[in-house]
C-alpha atoms as a PDB file:
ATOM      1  CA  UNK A   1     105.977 100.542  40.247  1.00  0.00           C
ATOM      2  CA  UNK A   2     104.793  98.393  42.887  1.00  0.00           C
ATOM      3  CA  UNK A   3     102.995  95.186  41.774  1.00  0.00           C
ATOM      4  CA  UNK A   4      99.910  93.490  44.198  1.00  0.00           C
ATOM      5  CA  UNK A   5      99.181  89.755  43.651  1.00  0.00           C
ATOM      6  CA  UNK A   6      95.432  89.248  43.841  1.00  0.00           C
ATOM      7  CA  UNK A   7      95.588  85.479  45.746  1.00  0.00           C
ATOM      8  CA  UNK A   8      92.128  85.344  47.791  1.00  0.00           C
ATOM      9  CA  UNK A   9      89.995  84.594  48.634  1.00  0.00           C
ATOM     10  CA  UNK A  10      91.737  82.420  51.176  1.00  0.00           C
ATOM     11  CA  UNK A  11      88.778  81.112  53.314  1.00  0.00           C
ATOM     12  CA  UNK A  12      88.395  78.826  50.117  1.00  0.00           C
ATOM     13  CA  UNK A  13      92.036  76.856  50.425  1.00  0.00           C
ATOM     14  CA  UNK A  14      91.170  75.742  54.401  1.00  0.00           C
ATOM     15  CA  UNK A  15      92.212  72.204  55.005  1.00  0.00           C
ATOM     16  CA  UNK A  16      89.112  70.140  54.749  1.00  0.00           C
ATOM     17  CA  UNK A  17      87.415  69.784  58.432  1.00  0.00           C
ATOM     18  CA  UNK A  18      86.664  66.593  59.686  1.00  0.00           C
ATOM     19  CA  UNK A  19      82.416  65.031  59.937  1.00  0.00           C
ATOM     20  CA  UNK A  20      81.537  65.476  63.060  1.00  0.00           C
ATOM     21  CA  UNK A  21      78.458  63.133  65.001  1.00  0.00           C
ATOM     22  CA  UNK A  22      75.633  64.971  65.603  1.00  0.00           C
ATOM     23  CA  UNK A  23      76.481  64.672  69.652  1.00  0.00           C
ATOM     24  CA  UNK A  24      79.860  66.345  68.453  1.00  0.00           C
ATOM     25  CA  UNK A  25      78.570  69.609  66.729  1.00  0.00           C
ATOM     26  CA  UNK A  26      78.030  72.433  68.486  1.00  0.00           C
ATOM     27  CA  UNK A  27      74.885  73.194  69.769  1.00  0.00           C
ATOM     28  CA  UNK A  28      74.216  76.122  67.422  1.00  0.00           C
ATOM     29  CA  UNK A  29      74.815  73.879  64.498  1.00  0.00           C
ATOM     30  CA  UNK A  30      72.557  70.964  65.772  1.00  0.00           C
ATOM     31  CA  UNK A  31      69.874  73.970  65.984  1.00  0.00           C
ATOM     32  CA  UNK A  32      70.719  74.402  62.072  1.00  0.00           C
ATOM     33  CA  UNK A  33      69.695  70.942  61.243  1.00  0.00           C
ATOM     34  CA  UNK A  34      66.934  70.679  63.055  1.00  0.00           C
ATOM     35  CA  UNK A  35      65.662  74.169  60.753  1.00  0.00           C
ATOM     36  CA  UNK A  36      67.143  71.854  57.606  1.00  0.00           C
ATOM     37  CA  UNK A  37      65.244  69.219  58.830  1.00  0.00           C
ATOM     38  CA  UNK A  38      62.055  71.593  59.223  1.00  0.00           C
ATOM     39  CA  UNK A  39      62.785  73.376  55.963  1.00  0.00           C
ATOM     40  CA  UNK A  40      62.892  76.780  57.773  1.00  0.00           C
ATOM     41  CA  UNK A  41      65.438  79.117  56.061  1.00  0.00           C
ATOM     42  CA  UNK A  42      67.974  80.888  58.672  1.00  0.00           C
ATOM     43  CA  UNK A  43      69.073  84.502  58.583  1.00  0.00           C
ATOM     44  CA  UNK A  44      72.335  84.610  59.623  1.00  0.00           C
ATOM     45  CA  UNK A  45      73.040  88.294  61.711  1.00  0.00           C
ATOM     46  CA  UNK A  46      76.617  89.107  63.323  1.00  0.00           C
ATOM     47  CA  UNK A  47      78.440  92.155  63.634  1.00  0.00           C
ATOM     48  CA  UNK A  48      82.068  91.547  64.572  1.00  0.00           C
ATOM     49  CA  UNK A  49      84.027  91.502  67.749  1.00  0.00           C
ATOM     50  CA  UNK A  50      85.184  95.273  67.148  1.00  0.00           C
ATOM     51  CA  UNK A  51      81.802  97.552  66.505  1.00  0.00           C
ATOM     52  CA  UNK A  52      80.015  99.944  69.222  1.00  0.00           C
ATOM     53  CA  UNK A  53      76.201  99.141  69.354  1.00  0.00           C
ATOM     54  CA  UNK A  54      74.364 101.300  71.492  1.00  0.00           C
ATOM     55  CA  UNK A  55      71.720  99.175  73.745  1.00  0.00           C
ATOM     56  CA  UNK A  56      68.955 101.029  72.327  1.00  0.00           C
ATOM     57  CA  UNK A  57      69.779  99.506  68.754  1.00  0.00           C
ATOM     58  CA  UNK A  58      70.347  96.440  69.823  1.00  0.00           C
ATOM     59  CA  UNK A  59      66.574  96.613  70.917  1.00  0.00           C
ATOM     60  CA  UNK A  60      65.513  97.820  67.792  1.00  0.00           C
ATOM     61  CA  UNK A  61      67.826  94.949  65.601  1.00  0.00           C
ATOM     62  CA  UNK A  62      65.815  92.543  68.538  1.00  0.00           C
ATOM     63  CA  UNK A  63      62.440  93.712  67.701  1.00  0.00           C
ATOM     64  CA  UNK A  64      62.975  93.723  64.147  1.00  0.00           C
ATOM     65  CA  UNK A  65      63.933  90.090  64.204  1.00  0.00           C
ATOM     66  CA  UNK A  66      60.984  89.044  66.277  1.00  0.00           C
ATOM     67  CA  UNK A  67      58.371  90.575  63.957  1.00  0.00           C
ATOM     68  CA  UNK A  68      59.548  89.448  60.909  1.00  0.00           C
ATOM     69  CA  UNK A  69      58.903  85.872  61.768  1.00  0.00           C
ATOM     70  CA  UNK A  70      62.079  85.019  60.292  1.00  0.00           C
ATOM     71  CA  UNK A  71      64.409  81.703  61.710  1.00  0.00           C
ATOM     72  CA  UNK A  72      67.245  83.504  62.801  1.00  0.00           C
ATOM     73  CA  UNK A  73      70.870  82.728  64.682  1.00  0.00           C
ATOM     74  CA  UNK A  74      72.200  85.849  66.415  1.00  0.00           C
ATOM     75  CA  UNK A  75      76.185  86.100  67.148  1.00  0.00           C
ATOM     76  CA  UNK A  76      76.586  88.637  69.701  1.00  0.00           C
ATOM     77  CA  UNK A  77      78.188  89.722  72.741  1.00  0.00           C
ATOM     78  CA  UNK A  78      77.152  89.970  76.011  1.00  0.00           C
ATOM     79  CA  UNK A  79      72.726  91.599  76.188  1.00  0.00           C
ATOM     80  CA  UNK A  80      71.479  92.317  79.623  1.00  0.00           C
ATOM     81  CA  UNK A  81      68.520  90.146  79.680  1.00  0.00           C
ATOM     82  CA  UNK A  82      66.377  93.477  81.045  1.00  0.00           C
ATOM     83  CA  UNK A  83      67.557  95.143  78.137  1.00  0.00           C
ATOM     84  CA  UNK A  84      65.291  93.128  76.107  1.00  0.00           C
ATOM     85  CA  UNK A  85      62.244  92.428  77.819  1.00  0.00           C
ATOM     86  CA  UNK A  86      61.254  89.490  77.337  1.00  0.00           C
ATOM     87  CA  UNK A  87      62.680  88.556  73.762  1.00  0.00           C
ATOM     88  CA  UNK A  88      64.808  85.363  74.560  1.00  0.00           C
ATOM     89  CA  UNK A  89      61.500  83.492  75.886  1.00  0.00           C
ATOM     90  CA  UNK A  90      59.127  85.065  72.681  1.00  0.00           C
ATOM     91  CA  UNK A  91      62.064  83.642  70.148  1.00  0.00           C
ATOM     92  CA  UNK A  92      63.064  80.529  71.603  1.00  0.00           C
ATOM     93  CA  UNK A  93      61.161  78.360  69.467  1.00  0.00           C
ATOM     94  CA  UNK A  94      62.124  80.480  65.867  1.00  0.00           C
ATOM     95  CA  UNK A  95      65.816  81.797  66.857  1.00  0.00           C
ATOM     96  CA  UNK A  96      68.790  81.201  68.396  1.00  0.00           C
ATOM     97  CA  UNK A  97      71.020  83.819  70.373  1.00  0.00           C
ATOM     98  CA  UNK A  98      74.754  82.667  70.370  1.00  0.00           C
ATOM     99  CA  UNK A  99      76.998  84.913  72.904  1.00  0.00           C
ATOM    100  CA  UNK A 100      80.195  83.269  71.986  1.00  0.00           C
ATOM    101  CA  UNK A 101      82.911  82.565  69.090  1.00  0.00           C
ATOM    102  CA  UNK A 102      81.644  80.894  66.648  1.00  0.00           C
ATOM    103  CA  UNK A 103      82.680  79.549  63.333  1.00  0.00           C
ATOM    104  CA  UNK A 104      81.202  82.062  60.739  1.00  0.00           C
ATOM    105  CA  UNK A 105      82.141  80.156  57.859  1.00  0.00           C
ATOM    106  CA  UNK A 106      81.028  76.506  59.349  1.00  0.00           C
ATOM    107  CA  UNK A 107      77.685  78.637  60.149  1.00  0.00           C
ATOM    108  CA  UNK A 108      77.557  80.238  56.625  1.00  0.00           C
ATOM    109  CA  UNK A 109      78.490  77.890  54.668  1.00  0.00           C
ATOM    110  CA  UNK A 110      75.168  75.332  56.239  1.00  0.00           C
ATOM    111  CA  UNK A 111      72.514  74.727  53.999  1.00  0.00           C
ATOM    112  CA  UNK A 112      69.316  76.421  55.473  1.00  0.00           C
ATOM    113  CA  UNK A 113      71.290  79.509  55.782  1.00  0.00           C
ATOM    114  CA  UNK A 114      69.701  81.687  53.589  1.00  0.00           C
ATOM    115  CA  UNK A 115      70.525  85.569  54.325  1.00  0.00           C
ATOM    116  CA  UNK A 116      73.739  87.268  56.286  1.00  0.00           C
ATOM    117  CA  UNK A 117      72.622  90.602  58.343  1.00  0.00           C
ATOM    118  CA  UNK A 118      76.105  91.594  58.408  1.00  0.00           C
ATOM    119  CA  UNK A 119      78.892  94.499  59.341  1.00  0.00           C
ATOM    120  CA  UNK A 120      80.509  93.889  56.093  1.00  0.00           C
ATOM    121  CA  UNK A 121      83.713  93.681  57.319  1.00  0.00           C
ATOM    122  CA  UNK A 122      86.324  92.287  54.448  1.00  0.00           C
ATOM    123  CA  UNK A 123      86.034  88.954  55.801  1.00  0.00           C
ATOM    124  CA  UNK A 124      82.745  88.181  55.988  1.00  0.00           C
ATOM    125  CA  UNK A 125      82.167  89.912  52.891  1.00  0.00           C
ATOM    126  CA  UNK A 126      84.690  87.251  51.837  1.00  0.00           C
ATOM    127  CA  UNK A 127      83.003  84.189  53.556  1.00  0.00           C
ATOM    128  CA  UNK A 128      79.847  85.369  52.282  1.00  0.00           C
ATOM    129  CA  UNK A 129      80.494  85.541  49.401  1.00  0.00           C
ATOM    130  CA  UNK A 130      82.322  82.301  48.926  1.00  0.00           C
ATOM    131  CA  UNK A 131      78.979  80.225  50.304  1.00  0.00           C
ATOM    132  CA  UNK A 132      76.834  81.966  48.087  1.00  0.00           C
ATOM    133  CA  UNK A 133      74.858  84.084  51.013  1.00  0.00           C
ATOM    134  CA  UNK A 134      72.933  87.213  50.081  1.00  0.00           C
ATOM    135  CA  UNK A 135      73.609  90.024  52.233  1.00  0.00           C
ATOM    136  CA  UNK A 136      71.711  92.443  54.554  1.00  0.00           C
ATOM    137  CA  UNK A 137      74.633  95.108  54.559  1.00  0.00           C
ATOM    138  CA  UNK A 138      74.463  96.772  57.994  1.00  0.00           C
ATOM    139  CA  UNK A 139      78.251  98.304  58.077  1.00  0.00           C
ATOM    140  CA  UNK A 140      79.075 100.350  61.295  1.00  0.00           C
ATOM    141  CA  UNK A 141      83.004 101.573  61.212  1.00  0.00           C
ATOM    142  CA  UNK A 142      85.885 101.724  58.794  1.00  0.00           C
ATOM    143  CA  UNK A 143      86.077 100.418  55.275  1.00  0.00           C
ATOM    144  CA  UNK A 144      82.853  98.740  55.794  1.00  0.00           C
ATOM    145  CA  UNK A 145      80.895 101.410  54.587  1.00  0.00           C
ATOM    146  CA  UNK A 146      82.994 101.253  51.016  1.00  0.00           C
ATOM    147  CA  UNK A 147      82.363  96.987  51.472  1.00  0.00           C
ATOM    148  CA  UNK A 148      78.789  97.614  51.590  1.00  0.00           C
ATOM    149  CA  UNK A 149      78.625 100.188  48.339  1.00  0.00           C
ATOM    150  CA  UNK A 150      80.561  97.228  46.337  1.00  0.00           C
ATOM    151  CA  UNK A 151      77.701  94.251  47.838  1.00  0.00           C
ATOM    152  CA  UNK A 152      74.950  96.754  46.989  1.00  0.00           C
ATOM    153  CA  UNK A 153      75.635  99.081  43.980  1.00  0.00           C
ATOM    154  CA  UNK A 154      78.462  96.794  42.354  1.00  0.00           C
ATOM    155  CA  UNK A 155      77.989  93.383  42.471  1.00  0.00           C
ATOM    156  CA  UNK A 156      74.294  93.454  43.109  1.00  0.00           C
ATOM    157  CA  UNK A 157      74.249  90.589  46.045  1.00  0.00           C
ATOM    158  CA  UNK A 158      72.929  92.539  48.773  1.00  0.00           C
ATOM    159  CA  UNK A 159      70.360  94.851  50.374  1.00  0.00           C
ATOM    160  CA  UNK A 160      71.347  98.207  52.422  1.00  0.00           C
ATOM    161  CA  UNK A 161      70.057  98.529  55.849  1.00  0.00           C
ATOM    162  CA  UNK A 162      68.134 102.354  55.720  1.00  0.00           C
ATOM    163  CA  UNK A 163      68.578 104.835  58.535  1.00  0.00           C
ATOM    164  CA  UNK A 164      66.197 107.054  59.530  1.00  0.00           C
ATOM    165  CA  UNK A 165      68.034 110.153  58.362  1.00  0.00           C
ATOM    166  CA  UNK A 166      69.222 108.510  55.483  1.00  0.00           C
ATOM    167  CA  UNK A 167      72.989 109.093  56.601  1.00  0.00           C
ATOM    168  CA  UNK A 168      75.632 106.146  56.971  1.00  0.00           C
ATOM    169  CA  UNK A 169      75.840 106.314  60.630  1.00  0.00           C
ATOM    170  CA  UNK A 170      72.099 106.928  61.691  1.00  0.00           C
ATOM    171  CA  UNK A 171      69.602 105.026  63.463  1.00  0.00           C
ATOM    172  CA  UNK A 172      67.570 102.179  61.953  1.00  0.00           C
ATOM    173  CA  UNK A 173      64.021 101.624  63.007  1.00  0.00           C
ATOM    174  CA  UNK A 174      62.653  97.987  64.117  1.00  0.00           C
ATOM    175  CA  UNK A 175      60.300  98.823  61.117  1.00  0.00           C
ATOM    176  CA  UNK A 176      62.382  99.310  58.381  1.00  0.00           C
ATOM    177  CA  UNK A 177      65.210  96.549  59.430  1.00  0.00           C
ATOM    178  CA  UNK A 178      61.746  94.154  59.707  1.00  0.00           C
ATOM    179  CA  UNK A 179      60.795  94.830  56.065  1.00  0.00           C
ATOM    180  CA  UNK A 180      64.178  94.858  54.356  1.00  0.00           C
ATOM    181  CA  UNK A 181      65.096  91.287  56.565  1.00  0.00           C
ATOM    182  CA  UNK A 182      61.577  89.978  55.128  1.00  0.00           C
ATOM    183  CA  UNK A 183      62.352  91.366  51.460  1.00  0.00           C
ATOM    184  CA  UNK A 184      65.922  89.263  51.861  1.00  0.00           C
ATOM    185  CA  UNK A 185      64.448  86.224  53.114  1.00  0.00           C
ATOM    186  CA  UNK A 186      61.225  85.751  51.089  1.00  0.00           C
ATOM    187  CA  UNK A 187      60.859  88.804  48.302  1.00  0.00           C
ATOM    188  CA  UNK A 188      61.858  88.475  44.844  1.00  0.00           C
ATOM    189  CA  UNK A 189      64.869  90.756  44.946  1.00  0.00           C
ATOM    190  CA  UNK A 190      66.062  88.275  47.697  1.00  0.00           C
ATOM    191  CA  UNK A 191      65.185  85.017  45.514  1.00  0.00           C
ATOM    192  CA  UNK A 192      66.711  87.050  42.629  1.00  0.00           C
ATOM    193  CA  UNK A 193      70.166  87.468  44.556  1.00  0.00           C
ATOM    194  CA  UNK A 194      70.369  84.573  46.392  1.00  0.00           C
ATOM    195  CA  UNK A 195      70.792  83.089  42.583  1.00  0.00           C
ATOM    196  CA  UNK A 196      73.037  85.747  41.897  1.00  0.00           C
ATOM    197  CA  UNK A 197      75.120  84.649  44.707  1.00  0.00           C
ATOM    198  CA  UNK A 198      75.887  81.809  43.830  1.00  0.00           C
ATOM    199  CA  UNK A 199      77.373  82.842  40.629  1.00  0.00           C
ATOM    200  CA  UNK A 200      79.945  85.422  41.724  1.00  0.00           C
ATOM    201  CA  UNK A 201      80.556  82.256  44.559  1.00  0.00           C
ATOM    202  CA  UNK A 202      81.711  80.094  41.511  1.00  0.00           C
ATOM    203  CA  UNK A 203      83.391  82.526  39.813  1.00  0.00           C
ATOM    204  CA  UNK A 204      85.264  82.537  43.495  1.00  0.00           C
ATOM    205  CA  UNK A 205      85.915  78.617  43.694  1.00  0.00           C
ATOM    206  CA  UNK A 206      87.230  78.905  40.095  1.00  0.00           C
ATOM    207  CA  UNK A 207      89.871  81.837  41.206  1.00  0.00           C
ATOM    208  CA  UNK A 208      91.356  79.845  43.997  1.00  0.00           C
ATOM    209  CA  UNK A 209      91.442  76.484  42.320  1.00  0.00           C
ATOM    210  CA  UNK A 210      94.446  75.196  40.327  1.00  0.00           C
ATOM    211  CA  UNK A 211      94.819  77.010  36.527  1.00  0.00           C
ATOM    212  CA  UNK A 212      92.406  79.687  38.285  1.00  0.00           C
ATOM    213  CA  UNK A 213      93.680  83.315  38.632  1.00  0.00           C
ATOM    214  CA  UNK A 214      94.742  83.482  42.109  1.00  0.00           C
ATOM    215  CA  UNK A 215      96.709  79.996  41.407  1.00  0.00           C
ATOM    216  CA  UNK A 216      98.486  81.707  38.699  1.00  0.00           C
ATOM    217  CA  UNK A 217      98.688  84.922  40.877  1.00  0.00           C
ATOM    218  CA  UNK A 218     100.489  83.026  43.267  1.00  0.00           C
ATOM    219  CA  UNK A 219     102.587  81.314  41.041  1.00  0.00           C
ATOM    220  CA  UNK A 220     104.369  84.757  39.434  1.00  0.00           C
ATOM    221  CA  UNK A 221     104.466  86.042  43.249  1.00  0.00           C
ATOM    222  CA  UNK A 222     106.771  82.789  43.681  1.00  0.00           C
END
């Protein structure tokens, strides 16, 4: 029988990054302290490089973030500014839009980041996890959907994004994204799991470190 070594989670056993002056950070991070520095809790929201969104619920995901009054930094491609009418002036003071790479861990891992709207692909999950960030489980393709059921229904460190059809793939209202991001952000059930959270993210620093089980993992794959 074939044996698997269980070794992860692997974002944990990066070489430690260098401290960077505050002229040196990029400008998405400076943005981050100045919300530490404010006290304003961030939701993080990104969806991968690999997902179809259509441009009508990228509007909606918009929308929802405006209304809910919530900080927020957005990774996303490329939005056609008349797709949006209007949004980047109304949320310049409260979010950030980021239409780059970016470091999802560096972001993640920041202090006044407080939530993750997320695809739930395995590696976030993984990063997630790992800086003890709640989830807003939004999957879209693949295996995220089964990534999702295990944030949600299994290890209890997440919310699920509702469709209007209550189906996996259907639309989600400005409405109901609004509510669930607010729930996340400043509800009890969010409160409850961000503490949660960072349980299951010790239990993951104790795994990768040395006498931990992915060490010894490791070791017998040796």
């Amino acid at each position: 029988q074939p044996k698997s070594w269980c070794i992860g989670p692997l974002c944990l056993v990066q070489p430690p990054k260098m401290e960077l002056s505050p002229t040196q950070k990029t400008k998405w991070i400076q943005w981050l302290d100045q919300k530490l520095a404010q006290g304003c809790p961030v939701l993080f929201v990104s969806f991968g490089s690999q997902a179809h969104i259509s441009s009508t619920q990228l509007q909606e995901i918009a929308f929802a973030l405006e209304e809910s009054n919530i900080s927020f930094l957005w990774a996303v491609k490329k939005i056609q500014p008349e797709q949006m009418d209007g949004f980047y002036d109304r949320i310049r003071e409260r979010g950030i839009i980021v239409e780059e790479w970016v470091d999802q861990q560096e972001i993640l891992e920041h202090k006044i980041v407080q939530g993750f709207l997320s695809h739930c692909g395995w590696n976030s999950v993984l990063e997630g996890i790992c800086a003890g960030v709640p989830f807003l489980a939004y999957p879209i393709i693949a295996e995220q959907f089964l990534n999702a059921k295990l944030i949600v229904e299994e290890i209890k460190i997440g919310m699920r994004v509702s469709t209007v059809d209550g189906s996996t793939k259907g639309f989600v209202t400005k409405e109901s994204l609004k509510n669930t991001v607010i729930e996340l952000m400043e509800g009890v059930k969010g409160r409850e799991m961000r503490e949660k959270v960072k349980g299951v993210a010790e239990a993951a620093r104790n795994a990768a470190a040395e006498g931990g089980s992915s060490w010894h993992a490791l070791n017998q794959l040796i």
